[in-house]
Protein backbone atom coordinates (compact mmCIF):
# COMPACT_ATOMS: atom_id res chain seq x y z
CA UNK A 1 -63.24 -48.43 57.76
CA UNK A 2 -65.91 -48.34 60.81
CA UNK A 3 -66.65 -44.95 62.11
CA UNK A 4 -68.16 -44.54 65.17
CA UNK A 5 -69.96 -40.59 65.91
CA UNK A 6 -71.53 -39.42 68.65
CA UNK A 7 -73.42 -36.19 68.60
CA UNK A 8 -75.91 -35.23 71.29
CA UNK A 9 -78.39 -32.20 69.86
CA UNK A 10 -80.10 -30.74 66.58
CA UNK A 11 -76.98 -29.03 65.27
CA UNK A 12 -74.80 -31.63 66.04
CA UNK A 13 -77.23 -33.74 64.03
CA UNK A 14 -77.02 -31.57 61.25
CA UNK A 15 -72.96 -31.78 61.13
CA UNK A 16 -72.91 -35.01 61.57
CA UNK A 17 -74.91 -35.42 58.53
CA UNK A 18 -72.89 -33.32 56.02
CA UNK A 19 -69.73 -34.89 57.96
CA UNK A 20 -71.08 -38.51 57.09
CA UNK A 21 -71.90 -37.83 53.93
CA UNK A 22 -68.06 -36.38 53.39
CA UNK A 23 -66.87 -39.74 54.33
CA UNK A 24 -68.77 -41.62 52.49
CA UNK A 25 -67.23 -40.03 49.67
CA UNK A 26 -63.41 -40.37 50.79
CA UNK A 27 -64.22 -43.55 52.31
CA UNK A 28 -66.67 -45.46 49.58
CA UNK A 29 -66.37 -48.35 52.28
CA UNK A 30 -67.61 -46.66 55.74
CA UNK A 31 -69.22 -47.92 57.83
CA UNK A 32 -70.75 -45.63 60.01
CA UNK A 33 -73.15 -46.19 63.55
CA UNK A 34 -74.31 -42.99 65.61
CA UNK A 35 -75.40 -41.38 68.61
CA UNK A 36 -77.63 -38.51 66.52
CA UNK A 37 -80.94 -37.77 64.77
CA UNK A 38 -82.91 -38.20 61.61
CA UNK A 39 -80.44 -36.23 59.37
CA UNK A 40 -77.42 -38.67 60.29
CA UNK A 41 -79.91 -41.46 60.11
CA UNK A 42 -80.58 -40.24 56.52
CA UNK A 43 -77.13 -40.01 55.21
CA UNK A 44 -76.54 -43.72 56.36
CA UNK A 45 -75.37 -43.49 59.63
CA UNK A 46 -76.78 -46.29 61.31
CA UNK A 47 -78.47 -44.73 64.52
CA UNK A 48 -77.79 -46.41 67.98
CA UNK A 49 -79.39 -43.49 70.14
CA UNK A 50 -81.76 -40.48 69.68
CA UNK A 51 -80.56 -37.01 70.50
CA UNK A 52 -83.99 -36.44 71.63
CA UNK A 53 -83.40 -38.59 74.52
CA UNK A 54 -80.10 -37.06 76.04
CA UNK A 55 -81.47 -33.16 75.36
CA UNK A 56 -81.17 -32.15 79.40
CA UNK A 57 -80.47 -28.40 79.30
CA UNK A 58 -78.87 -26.62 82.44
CA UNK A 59 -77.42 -27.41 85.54
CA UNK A 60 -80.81 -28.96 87.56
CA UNK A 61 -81.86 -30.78 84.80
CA UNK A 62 -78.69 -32.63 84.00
CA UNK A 63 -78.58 -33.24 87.87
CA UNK A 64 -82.80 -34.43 88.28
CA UNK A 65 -81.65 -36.80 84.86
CA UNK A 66 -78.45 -37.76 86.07
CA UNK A 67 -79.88 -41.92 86.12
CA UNK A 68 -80.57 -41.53 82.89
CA UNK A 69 -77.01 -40.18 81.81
CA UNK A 70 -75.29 -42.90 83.49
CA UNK A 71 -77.53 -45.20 81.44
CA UNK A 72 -76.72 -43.32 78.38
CA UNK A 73 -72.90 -43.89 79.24
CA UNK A 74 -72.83 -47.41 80.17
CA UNK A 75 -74.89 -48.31 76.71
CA UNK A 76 -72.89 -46.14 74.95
CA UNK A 77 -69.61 -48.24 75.73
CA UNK A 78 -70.79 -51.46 75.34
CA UNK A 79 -71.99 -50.59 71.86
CA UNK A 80 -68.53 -49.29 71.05
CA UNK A 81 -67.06 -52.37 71.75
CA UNK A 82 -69.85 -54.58 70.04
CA UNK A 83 -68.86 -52.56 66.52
CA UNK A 84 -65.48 -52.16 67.24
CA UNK A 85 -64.78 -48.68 65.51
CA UNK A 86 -61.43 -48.07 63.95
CA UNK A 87 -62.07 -43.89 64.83
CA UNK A 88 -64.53 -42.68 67.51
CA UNK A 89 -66.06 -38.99 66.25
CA UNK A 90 -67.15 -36.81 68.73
CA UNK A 91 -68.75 -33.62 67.93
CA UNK A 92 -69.52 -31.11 70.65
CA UNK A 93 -71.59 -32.38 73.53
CA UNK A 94 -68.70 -31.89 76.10
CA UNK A 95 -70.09 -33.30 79.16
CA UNK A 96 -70.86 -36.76 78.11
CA UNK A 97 -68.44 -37.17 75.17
CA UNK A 98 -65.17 -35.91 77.18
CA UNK A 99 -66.53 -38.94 79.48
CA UNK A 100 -66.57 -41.69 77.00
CA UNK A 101 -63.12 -39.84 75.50
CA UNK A 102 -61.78 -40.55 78.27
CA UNK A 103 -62.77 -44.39 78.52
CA UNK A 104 -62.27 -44.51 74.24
CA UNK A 105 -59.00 -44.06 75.06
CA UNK A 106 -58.02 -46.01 77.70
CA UNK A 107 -59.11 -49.03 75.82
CA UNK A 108 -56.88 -48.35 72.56
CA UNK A 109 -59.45 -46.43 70.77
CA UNK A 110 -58.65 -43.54 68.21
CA UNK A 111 -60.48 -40.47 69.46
CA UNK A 112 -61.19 -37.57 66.81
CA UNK A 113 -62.74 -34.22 68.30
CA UNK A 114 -65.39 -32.29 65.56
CA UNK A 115 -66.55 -29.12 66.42
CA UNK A 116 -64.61 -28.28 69.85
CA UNK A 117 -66.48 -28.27 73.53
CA UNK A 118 -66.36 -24.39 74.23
CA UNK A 119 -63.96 -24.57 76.93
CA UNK A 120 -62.75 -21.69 76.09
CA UNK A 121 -66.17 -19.88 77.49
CA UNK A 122 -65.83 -22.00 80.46
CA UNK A 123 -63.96 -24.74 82.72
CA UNK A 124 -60.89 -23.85 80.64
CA UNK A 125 -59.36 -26.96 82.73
CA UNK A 126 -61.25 -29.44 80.18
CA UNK A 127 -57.90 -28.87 78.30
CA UNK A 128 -56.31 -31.23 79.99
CA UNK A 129 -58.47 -34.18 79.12
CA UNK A 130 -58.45 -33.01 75.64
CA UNK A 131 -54.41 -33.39 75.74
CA UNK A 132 -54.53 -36.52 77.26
CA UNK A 133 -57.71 -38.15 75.56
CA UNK A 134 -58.55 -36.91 72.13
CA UNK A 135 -55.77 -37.94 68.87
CA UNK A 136 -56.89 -35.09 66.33
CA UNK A 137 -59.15 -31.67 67.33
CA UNK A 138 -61.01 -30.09 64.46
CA UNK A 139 -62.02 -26.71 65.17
CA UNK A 140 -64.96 -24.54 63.11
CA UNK A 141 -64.25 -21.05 64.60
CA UNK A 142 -60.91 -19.06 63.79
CA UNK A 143 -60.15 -17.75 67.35
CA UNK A 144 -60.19 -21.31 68.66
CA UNK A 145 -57.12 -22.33 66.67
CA UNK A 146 -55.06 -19.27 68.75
CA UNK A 147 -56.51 -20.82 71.68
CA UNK A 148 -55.45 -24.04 71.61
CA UNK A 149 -52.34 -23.78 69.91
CA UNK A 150 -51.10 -20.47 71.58
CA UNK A 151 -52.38 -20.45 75.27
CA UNK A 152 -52.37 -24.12 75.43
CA UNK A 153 -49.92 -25.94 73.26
CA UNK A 154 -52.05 -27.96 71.53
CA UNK A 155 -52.34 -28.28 67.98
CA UNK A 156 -55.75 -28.82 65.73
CA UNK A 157 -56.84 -27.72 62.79
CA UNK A 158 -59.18 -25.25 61.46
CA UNK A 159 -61.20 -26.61 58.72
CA UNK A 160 -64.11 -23.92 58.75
CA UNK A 161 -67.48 -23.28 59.48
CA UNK A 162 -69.98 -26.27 58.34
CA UNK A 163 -72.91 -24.07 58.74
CA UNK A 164 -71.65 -22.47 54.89
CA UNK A 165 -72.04 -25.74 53.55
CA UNK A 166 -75.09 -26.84 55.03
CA UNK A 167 -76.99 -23.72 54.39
CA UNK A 168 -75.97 -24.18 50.57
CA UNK A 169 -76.69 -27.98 49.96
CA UNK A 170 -80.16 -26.89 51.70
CA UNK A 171 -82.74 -27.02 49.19
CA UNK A 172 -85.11 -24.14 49.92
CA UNK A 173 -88.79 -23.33 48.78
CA UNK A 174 -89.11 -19.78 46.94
CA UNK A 175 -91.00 -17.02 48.52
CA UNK A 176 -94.09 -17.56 47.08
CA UNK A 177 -94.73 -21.23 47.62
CA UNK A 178 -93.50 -21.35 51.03
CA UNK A 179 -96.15 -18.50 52.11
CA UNK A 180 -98.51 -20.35 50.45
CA UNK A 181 -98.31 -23.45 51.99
CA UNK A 182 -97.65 -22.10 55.19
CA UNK A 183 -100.78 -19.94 55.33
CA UNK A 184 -99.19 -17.08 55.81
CA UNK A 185 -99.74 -13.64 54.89
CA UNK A 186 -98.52 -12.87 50.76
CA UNK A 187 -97.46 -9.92 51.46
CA UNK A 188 -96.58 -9.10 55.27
CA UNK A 189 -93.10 -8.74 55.97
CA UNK A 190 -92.08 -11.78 58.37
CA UNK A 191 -90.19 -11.80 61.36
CA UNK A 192 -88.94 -15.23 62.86
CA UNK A 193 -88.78 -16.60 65.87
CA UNK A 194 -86.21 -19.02 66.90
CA UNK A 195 -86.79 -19.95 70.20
CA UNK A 196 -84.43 -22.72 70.59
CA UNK A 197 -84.85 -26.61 70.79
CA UNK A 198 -85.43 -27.88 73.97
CA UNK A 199 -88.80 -27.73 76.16
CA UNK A 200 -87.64 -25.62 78.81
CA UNK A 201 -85.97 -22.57 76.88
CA UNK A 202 -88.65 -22.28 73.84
CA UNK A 203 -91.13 -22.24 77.22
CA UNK A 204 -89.43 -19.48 78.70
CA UNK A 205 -88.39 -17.17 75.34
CA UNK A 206 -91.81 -17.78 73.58
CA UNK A 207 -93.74 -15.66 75.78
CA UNK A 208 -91.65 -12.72 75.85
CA UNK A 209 -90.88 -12.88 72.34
CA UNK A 210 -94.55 -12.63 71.43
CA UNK A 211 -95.31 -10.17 74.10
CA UNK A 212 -94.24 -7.38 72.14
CA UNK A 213 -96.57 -8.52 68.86
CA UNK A 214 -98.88 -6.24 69.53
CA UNK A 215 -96.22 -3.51 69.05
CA UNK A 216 -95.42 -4.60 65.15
CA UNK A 217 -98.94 -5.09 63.67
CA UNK A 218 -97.54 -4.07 60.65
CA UNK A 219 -95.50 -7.95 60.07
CA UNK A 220 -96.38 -11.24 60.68
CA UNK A 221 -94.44 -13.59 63.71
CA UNK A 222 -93.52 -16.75 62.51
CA UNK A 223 -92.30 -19.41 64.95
CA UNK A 224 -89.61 -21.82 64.02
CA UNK A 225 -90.67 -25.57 65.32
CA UNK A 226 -87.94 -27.56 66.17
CA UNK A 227 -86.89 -31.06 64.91
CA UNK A 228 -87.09 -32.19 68.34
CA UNK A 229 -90.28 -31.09 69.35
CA UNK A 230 -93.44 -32.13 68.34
CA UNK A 231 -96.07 -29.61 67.02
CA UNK A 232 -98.19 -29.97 69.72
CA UNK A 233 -96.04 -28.51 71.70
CA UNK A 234 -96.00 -25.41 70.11
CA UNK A 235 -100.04 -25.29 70.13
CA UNK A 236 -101.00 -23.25 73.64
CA UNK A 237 -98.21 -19.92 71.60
CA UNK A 238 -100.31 -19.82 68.70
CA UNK A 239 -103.32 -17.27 68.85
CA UNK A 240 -105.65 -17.99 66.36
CA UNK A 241 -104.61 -16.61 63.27
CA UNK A 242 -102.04 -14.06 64.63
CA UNK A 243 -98.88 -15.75 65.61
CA UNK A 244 -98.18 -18.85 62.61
CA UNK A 245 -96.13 -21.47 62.75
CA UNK A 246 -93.53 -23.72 60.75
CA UNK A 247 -91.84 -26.60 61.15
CA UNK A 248 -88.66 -28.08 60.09
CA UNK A 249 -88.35 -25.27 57.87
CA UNK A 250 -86.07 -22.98 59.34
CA UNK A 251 -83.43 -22.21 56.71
CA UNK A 252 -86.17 -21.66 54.22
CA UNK A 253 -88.30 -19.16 56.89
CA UNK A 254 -84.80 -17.80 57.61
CA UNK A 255 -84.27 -17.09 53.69
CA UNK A 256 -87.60 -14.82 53.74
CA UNK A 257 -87.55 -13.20 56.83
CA UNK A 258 -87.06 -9.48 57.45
CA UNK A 259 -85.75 -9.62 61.18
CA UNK A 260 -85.57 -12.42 64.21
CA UNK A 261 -85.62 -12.42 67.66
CA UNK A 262 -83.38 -15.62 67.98
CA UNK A 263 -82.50 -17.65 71.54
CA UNK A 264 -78.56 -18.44 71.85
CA UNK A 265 -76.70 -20.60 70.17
CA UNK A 266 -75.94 -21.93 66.72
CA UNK A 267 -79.14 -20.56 65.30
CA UNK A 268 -77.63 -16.69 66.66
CA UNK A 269 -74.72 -17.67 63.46
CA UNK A 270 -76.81 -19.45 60.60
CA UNK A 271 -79.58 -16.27 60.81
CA UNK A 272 -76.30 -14.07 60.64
CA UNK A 273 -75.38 -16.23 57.66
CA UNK A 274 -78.69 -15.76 55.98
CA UNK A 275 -78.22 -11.83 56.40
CA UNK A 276 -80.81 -11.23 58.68
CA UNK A 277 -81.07 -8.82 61.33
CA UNK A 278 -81.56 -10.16 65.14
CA UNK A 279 -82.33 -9.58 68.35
CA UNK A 280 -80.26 -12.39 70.82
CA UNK A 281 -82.55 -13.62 73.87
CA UNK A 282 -81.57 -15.80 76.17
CA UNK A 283 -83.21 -16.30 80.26
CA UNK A 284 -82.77 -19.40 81.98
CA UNK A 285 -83.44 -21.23 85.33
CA UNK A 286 -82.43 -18.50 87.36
CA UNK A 287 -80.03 -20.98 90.33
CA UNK A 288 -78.87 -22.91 86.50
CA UNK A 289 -77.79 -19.16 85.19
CA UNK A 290 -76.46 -17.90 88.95
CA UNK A 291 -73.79 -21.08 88.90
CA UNK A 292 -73.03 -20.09 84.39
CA UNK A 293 -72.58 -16.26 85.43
CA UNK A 294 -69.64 -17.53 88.02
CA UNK A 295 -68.13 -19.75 85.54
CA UNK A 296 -68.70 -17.97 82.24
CA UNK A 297 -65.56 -15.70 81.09
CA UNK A 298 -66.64 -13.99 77.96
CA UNK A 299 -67.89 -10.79 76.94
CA UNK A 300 -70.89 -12.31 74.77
CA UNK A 301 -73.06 -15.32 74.26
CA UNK A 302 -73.53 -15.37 70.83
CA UNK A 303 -71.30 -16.43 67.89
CA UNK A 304 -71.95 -13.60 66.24
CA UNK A 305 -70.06 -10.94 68.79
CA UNK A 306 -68.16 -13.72 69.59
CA UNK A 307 -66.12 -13.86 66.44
CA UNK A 308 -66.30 -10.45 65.60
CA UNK A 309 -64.94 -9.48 68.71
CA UNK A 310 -67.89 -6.79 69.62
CA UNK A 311 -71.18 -6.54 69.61
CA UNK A 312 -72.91 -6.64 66.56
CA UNK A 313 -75.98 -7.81 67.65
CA UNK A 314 -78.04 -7.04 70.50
CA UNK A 315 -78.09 -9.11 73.62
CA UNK A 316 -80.52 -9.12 76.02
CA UNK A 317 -79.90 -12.10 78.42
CA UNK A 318 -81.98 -13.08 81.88
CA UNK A 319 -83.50 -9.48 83.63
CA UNK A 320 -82.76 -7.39 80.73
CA UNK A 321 -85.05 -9.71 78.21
CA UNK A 322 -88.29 -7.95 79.23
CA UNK A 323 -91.23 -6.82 76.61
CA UNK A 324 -89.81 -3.38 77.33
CA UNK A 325 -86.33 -4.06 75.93
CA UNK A 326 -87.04 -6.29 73.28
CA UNK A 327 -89.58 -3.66 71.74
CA UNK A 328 -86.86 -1.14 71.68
CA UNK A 329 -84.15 -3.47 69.94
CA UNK A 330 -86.40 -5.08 67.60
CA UNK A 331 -87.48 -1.54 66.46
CA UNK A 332 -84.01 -0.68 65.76
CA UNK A 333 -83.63 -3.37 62.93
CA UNK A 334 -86.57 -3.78 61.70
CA UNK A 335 -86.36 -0.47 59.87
CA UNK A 336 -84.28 1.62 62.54
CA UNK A 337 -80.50 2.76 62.39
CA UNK A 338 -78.84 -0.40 63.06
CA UNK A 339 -80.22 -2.06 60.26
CA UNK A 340 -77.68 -1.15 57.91
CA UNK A 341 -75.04 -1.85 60.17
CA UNK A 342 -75.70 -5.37 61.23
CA UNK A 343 -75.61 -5.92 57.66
CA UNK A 344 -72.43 -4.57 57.20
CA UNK A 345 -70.62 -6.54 59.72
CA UNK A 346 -72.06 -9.91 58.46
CA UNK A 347 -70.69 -9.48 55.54
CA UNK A 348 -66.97 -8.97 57.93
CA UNK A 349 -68.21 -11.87 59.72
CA UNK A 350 -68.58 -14.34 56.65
CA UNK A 351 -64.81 -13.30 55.44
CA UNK A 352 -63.85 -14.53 58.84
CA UNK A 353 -65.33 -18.16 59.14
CA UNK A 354 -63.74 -18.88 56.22
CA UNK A 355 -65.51 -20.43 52.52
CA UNK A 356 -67.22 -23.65 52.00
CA UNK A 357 -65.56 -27.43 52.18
CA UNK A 358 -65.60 -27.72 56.28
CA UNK A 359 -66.84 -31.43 56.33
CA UNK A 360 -64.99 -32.39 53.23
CA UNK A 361 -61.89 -31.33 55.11
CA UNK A 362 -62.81 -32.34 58.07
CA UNK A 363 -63.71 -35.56 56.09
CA UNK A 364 -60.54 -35.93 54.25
CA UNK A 365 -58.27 -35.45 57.14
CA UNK A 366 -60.35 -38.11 59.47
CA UNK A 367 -59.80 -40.83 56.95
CA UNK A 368 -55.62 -39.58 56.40
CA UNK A 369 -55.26 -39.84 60.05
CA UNK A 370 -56.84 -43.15 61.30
């Protein structure tokens, strides 16, 4: 069968991947084209369009690009219909794939949903085109099967959390070697710095998040370089020798670090995963995070306190992430009192996403229901 998948950022790139790679195996005839990045590319999925070029984050950048998105659009349906998918596959990306959901399924398309938009953080009114556009809704976090199926009516399935399964079938360098070629320190305790993936974010958290360096002499900052950024990018935040640098090596700087100061998102859940302890940042264009505060029901940004239901890890979003702040919470896990705790809860927190086999699943039940 022809698969069609459309995923618009890094981690939607990476679930793509392990998703393709699942079908391949229940379906030893796919063929599969994509809206992703290198990782889909390299499991076989034959790439129409770059995440890098759709990556506008917050509401004045989506608005100063919106030619571009319209572009996006239009090109994306005409190269549906040239390949003539039996299943479309969207994964996350709400605002442009609930658009071409929409047109999917007007023109007799089959329109499978992996890895829901979060609508239930916001716009909780997307349900309706959900109902009315999308076939089959597979859901990776256990409260959103409640959500849909007992406030709204609307059955999907929970197949798990994907993140298990790609931080397993990651290969990862050992201690040693990866300190080694990394230049850094052999025996400095290392504490990560996950900035996100887009320009305008890893501009804004970088400087704060180094800003209190001079405050933990005693272990070595490591930035995290995203896929989608080059390394020149990243050059004016390193200081000599003092701040170091790695790229496309997350999981594996992840895997040796002691604690991270980590911007929201996906990355907030895989360092939980790994079993390190964090600090959550987040500050934004300040009119972009005025119109999220008014739209924005929940207690928490990250998907840590999200599906545990309380704060596990600290949060310190737009005026409150100051070099003041983020001394005092990073203190408190790097060898403070909620060290031990943090840990504790992760452990609660892996119980409740469920074991491995999310894009086999997810995989399996695709292929049953197209």
């Amino acid at each position: 069968m022809k698969y069609y998948i459309i995923a618009g950022e890094a981690s939607g790139d990476l679930h793509g991947s392990n998703l393709i790679k699942a079908l391949k195996k229940e379906d030893t005839s796919a063929q599969i084209r994509c809206w992703g990045g290198d990782l889909m590319q390299q499991e076989g999925g034959e790439l129409a369009k770059h995440y890098k070029d759709m990556a506008f984050m917050g509401f004045l950048e989506v608005i100063k690009n919106i030619p571009a998105i319209f572009k996006n659009i239009a090109y994306c349906k005409e190269d549906i219909q040239n390949f003539d998918p039996d299943v479309i596959i969207f994964i996350d990306f709400s605002g442009f794939n609930l658009r071409i959901a929409k047109w999917a399924k007007a023109e007799g398309y089959k329109t499978n949903y992996y890895i829901s938009p979060q609508i239930w953080a916001s716009r909780e009114g997307r349900i309706k085109k959900i109902k009315r556009d999308i076939d089959q809704m597979y859901v990776i976090l256990p409260f959103e099967k409640e959500f849909y199926e007992k406030k709204h009516g609307y059955p999907v399935q929970f197949v798990g959390h994907p993140l298990i399964d790609a931080i397993e079938n990651t290969p990862l360098q050992d201690n040693q070697t990866f300190r080694e070629e990394n230049g850094l320190d052999p025996k400095k305790p290392i504490i990560a710095l996950l900035p996100g993936s887009r320009k305008q974010e890893v501009q804004k958290m970088l400087n704060v998040m180094l800003s209190v360096k001079k405050d933990f002499n005693q272990y070595q900052f490591v930035i995290a370089g995203a896929p989608s950024l080059s390394n020149d990018f990243y050059a004016p935040f390193l200081e000599g020798d003092e701040v170091q640098f790695v790229s496309n090596k997350t999981y594996t700087l992840l895997k040796h670090s002691h604690a991270a100061m980590v911007t929201s998102g996906t990355a907030t859940l895989e360092t939980a995963l790994f079993g390190i302890p964090q600090v959550v940042c987040y500050k934004g264009n300040w009119i972009s995070y005025q119109i999220a505060k008014r739209i924005i029901t929940l207690d928490y940004i990250s998907l840590v306190n999200l599906i545990m239901k309380k704060e596990v890890v600290k949060e310190l979003i737009q005026n409150e992430l100051t070099t003041k702040n983020l001394k005092k919470e990073l203190s408190k896990i790097v060898d403070g009192p909620d060290r031990d705790r943090i840990l504790s809860d992760y452990k609660l927190l892996k119980e409740k996403l469920g074991g491995k086999g999310a894009s086999k699943l997810a995989a399996q039940l695709i292929v049953k229901n197209v």
